[in-house]
PDB file of N, CA and C in Angstrom:
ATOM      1  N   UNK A   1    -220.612 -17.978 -16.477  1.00  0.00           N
ATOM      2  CA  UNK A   1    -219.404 -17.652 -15.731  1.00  0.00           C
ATOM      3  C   UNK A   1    -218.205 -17.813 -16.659  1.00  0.00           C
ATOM      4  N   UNK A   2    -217.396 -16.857 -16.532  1.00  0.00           N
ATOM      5  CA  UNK A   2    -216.503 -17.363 -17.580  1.00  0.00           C
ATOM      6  C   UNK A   2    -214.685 -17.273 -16.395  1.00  0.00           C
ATOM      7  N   UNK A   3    -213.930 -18.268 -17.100  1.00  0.00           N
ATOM      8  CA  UNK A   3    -212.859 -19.162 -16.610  1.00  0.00           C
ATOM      9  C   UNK A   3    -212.108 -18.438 -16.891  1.00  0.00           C
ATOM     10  N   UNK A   4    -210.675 -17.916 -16.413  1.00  0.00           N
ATOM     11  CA  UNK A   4    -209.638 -17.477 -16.890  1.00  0.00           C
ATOM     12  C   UNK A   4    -208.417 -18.503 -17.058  1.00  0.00           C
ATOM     13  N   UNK A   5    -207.688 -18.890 -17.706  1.00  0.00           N
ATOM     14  CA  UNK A   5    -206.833 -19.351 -17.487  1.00  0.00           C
ATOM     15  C   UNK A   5    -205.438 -18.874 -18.089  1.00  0.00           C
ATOM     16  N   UNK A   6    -204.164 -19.294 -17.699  1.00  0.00           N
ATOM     17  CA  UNK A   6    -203.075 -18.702 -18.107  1.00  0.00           C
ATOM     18  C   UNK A   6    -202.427 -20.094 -19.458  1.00  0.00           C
ATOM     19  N   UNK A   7    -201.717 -19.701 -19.494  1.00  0.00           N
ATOM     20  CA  UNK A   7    -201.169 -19.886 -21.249  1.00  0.00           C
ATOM     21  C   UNK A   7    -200.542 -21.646 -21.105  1.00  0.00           C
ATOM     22  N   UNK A   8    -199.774 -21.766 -19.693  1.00  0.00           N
ATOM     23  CA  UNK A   8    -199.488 -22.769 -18.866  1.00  0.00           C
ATOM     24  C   UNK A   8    -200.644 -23.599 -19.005  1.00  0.00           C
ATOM     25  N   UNK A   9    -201.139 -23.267 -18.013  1.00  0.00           N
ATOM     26  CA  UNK A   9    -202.507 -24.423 -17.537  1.00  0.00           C
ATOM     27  C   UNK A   9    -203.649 -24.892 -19.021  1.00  0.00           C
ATOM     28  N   UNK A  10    -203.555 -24.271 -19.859  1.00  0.00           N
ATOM     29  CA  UNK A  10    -204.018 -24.094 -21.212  1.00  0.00           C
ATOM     30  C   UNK A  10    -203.468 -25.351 -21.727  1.00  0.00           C
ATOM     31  N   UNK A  11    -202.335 -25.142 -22.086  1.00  0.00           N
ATOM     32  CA  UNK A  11    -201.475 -26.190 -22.754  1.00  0.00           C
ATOM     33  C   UNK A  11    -201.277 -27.622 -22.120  1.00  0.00           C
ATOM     34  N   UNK A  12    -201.265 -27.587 -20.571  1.00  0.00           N
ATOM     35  CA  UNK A  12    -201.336 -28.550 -20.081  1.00  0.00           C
ATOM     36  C   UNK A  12    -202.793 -29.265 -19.825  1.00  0.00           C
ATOM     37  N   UNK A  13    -203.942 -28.493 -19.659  1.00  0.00           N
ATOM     38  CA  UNK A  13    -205.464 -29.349 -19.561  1.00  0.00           C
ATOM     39  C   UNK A  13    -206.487 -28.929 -20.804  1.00  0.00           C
ATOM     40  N   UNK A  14    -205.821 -28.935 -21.670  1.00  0.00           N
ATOM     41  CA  UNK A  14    -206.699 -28.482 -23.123  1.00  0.00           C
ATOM     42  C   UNK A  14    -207.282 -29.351 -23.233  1.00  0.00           C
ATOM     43  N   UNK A  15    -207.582 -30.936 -22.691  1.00  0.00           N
ATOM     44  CA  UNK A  15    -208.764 -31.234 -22.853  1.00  0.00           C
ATOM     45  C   UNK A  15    -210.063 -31.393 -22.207  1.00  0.00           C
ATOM     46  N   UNK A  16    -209.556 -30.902 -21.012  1.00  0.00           N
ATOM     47  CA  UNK A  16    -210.130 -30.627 -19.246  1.00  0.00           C
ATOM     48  C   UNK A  16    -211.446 -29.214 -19.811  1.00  0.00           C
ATOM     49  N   UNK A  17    -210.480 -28.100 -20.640  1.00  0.00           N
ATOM     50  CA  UNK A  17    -210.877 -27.145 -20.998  1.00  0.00           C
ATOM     51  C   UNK A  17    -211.987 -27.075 -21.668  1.00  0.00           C
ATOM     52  N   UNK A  18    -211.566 -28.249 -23.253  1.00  0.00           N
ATOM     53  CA  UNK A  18    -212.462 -28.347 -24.379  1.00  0.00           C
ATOM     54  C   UNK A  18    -214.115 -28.739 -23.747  1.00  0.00           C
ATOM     55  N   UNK A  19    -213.726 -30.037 -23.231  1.00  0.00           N
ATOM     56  CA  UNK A  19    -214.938 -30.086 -22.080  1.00  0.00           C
ATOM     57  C   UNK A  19    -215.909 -28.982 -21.695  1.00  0.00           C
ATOM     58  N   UNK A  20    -215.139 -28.639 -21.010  1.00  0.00           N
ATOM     59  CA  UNK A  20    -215.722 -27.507 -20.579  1.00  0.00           C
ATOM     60  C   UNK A  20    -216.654 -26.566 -21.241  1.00  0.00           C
ATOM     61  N   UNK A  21    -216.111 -26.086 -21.981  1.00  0.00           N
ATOM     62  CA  UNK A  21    -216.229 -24.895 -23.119  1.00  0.00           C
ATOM     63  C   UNK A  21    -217.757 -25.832 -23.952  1.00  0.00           C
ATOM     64  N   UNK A  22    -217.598 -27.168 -24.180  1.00  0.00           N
ATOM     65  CA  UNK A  22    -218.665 -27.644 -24.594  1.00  0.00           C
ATOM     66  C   UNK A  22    -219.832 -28.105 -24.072  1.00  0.00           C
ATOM     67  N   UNK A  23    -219.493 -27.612 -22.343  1.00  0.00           N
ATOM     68  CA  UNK A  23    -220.580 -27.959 -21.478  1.00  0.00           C
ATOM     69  C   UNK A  23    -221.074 -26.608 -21.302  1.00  0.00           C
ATOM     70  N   UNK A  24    -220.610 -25.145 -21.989  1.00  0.00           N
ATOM     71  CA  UNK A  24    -221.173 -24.279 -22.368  1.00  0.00           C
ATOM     72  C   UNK A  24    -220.695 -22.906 -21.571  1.00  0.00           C
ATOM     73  N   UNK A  25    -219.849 -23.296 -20.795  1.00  0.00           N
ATOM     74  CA  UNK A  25    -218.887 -22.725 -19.821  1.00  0.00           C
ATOM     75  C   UNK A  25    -217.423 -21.862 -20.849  1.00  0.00           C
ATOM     76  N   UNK A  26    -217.306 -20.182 -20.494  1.00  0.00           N
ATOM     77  CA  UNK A  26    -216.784 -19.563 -21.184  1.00  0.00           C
ATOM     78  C   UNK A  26    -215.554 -19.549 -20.376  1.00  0.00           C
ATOM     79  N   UNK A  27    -214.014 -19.805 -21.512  1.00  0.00           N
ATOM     80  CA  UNK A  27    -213.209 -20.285 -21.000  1.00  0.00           C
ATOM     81  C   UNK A  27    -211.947 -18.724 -21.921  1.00  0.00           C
ATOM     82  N   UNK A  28    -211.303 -18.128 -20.880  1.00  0.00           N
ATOM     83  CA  UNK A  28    -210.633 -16.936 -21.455  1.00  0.00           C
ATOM     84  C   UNK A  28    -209.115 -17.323 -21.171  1.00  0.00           C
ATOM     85  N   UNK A  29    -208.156 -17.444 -22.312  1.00  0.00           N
ATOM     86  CA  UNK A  29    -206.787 -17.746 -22.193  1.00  0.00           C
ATOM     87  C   UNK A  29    -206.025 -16.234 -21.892  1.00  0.00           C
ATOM     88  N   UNK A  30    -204.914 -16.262 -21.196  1.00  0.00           N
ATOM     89  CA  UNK A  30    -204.152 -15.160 -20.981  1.00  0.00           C
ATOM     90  C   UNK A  30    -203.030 -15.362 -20.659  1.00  0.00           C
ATOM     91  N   UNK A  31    -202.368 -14.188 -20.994  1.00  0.00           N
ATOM     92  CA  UNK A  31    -200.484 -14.444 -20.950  1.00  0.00           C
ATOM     93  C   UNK A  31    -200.531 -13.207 -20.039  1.00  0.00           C
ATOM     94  N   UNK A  32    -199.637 -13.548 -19.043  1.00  0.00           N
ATOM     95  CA  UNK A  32    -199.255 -12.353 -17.930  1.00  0.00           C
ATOM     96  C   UNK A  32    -200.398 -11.448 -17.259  1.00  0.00           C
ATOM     97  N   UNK A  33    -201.625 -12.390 -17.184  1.00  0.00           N
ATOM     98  CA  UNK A  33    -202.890 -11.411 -16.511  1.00  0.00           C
ATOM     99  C   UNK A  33    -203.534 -11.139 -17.507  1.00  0.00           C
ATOM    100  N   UNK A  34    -202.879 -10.745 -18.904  1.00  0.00           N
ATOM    101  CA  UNK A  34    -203.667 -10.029 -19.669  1.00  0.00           C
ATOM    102  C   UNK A  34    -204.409 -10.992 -21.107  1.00  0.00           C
ATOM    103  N   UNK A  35    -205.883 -11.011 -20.917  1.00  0.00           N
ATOM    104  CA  UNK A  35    -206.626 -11.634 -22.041  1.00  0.00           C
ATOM    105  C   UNK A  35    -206.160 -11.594 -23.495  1.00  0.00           C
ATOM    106  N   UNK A  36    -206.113 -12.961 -23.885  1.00  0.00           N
ATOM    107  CA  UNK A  36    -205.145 -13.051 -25.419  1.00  0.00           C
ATOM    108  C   UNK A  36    -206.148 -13.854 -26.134  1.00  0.00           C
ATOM    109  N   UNK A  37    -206.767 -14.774 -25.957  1.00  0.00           N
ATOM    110  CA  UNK A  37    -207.555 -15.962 -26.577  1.00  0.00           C
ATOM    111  C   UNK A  37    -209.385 -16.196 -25.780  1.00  0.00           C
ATOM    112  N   UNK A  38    -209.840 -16.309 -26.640  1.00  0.00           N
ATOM    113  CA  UNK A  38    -211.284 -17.042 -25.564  1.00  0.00           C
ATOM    114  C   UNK A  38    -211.725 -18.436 -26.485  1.00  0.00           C
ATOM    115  N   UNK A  39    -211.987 -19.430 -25.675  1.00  0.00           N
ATOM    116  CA  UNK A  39    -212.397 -20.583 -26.357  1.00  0.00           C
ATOM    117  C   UNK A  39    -213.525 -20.521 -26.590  1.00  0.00           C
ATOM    118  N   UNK A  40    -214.454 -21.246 -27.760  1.00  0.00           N
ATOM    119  CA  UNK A  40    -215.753 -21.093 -27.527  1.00  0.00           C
ATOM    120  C   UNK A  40    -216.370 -21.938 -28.513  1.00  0.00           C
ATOM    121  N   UNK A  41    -217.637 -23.083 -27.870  1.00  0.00           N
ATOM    122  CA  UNK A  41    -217.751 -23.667 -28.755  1.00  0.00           C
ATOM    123  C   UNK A  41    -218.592 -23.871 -30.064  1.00  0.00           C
ATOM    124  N   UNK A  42    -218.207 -24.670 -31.104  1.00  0.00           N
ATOM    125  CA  UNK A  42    -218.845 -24.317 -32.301  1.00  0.00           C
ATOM    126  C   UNK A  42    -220.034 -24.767 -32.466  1.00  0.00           C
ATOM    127  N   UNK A  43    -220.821 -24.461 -33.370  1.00  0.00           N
ATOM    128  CA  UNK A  43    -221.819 -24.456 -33.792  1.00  0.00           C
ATOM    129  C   UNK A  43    -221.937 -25.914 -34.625  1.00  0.00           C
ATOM    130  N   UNK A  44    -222.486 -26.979 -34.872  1.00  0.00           N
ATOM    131  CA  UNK A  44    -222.593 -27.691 -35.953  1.00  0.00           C
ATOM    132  C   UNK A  44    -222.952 -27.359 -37.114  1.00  0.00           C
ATOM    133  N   UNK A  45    -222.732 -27.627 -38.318  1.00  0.00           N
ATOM    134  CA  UNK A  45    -223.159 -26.963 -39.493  1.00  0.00           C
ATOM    135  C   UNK A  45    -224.814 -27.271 -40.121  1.00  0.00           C
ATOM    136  N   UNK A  46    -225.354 -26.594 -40.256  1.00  0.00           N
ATOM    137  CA  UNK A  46    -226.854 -26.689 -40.436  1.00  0.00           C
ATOM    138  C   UNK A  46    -227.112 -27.808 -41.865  1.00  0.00           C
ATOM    139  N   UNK A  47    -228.057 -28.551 -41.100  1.00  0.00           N
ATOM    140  CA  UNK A  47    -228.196 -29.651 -42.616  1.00  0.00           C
ATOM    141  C   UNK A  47    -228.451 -28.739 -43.993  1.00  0.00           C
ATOM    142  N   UNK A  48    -227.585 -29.435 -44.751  1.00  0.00           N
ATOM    143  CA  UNK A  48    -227.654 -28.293 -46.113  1.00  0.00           C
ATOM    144  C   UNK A  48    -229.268 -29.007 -46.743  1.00  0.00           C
ATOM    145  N   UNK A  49    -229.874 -28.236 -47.605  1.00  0.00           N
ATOM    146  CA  UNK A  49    -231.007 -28.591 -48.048  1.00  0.00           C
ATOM    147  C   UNK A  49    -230.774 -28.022 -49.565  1.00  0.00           C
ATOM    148  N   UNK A  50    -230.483 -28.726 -50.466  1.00  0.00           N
ATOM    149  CA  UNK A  50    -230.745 -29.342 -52.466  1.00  0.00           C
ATOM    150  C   UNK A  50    -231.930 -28.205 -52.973  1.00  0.00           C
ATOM    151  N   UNK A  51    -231.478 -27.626 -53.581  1.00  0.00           N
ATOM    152  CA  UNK A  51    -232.261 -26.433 -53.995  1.00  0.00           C
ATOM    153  C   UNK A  51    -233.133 -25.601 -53.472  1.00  0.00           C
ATOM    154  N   UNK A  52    -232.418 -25.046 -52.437  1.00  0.00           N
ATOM    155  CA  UNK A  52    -233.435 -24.051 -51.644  1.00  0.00           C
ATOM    156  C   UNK A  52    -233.650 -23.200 -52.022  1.00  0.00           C
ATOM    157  N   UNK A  53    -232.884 -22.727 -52.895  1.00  0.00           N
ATOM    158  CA  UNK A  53    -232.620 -21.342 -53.695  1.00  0.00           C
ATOM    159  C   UNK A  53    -233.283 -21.628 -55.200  1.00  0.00           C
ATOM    160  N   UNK A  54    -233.689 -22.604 -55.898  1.00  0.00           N
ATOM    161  CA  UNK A  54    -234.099 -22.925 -57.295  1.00  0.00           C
ATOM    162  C   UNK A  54    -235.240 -22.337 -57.565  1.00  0.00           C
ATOM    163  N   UNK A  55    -235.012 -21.195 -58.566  1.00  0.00           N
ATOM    164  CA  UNK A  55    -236.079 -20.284 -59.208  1.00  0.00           C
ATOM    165  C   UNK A  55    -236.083 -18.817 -58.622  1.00  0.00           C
ATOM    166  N   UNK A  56    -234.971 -18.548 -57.422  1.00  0.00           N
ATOM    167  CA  UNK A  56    -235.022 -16.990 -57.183  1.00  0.00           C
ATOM    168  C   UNK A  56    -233.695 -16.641 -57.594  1.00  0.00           C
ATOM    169  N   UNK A  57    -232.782 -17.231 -57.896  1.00  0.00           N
ATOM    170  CA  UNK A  57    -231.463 -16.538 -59.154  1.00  0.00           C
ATOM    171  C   UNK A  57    -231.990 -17.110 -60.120  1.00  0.00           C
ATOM    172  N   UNK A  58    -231.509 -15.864 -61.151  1.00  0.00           N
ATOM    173  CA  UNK A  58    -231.039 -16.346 -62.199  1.00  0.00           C
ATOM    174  C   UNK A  58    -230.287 -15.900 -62.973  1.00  0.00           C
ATOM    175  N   UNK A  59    -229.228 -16.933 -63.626  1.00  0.00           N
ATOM    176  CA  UNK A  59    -227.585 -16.170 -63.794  1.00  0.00           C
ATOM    177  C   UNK A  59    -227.835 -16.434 -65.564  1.00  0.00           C
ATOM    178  N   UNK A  60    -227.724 -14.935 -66.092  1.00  0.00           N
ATOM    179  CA  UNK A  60    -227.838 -14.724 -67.266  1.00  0.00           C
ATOM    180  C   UNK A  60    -226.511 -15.634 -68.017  1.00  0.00           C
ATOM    181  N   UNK A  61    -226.817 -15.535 -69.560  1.00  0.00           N
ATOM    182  CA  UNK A  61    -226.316 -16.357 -70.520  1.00  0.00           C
ATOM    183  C   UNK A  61    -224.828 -15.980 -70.629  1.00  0.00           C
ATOM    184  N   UNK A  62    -224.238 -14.486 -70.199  1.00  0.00           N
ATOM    185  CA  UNK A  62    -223.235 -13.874 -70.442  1.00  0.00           C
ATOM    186  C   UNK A  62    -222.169 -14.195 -69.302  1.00  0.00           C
ATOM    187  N   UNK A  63    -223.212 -14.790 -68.715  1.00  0.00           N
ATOM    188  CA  UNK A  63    -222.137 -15.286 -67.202  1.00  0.00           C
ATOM    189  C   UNK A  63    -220.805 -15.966 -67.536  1.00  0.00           C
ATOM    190  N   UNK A  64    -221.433 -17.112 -68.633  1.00  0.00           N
ATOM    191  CA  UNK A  64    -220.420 -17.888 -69.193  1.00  0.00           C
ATOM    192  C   UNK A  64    -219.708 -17.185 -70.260  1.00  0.00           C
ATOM    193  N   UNK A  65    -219.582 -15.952 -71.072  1.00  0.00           N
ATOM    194  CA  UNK A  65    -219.061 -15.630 -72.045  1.00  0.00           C
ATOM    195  C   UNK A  65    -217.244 -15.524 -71.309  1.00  0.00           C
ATOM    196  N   UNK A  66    -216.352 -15.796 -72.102  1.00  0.00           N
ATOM    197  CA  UNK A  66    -215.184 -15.521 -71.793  1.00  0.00           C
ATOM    198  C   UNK A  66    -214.698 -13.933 -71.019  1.00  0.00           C
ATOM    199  N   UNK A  67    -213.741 -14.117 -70.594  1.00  0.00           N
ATOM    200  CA  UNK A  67    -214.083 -12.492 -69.903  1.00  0.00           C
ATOM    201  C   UNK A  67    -212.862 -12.308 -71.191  1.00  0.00           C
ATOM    202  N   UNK A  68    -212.519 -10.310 -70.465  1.00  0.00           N
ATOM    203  CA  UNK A  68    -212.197  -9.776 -71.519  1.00  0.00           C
ATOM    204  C   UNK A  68    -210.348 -10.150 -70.883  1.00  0.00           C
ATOM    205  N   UNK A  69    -210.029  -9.499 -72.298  1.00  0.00           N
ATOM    206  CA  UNK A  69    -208.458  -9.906 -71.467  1.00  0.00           C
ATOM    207  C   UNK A  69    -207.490  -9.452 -70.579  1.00  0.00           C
ATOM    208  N   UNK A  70    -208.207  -7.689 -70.263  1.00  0.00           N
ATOM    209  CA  UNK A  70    -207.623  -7.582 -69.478  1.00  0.00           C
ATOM    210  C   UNK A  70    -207.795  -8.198 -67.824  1.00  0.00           C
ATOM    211  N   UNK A  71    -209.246  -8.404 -67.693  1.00  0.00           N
ATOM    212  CA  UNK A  71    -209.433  -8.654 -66.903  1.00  0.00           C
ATOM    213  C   UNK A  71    -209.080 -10.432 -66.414  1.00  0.00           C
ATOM    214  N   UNK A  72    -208.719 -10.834 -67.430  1.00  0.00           N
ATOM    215  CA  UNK A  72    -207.917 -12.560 -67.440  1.00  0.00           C
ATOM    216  C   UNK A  72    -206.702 -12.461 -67.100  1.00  0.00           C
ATOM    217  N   UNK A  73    -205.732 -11.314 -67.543  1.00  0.00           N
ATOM    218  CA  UNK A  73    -204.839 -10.953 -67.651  1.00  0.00           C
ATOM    219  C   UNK A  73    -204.469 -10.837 -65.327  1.00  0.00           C
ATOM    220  N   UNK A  74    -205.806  -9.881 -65.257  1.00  0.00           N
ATOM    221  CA  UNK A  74    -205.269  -9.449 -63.653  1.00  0.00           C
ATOM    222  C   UNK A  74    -206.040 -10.730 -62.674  1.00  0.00           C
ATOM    223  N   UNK A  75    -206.183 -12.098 -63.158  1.00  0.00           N
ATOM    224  CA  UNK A  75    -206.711 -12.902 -62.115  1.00  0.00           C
ATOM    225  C   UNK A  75    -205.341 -13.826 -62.636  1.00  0.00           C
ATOM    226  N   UNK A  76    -204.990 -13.992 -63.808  1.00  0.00           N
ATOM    227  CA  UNK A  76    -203.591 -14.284 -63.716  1.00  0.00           C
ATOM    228  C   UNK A  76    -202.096 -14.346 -63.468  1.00  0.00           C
ATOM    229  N   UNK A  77    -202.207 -12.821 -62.849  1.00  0.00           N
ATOM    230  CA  UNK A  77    -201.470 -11.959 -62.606  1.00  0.00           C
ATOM    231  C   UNK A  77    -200.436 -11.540 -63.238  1.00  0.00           C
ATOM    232  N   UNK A  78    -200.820 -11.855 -64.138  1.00  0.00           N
ATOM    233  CA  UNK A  78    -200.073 -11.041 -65.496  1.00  0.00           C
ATOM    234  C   UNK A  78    -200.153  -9.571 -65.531  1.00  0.00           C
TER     235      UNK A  78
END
């Protein structure tokens, strides 16, 4: 089900809301009737895992060579 609320009631129970939104309940902000914002909640970030990737790149020797100058020139913005 998702919640409408106006821009008012937003500002005043944003934590009534957050709640909400994390009890999985879709919460839609609006100014004058018309939909502007939707809250929604995040995701936790996935446990990172230490070389998951070790042995399917591999970044050649030239990676490290200096670049050329013009191209030093346009990350410098010179």
């Amino acid at each position: 089900m998702t919640r409408v609320v106006n821009v008012h009631e937003a500002k005043t129970q944003l934590s009534r809301l957050l709640a909400q939104v994390e009890a999985g309940e879709d919460v839609v902000i609006a100014r004058r009737g018309e939909p502007v914002a939707r809250l929604v909640a995040c995701k936790p970030p996935g446990k990172r895992q230490p070389d998951v990737l070790k042995g399917t790149i591999a970044v050649p020797d030239s990676f490290f060579d200096p670049l050329p100058e013009e191209e030093l020139a346009a990350w410098e913005g010179r």
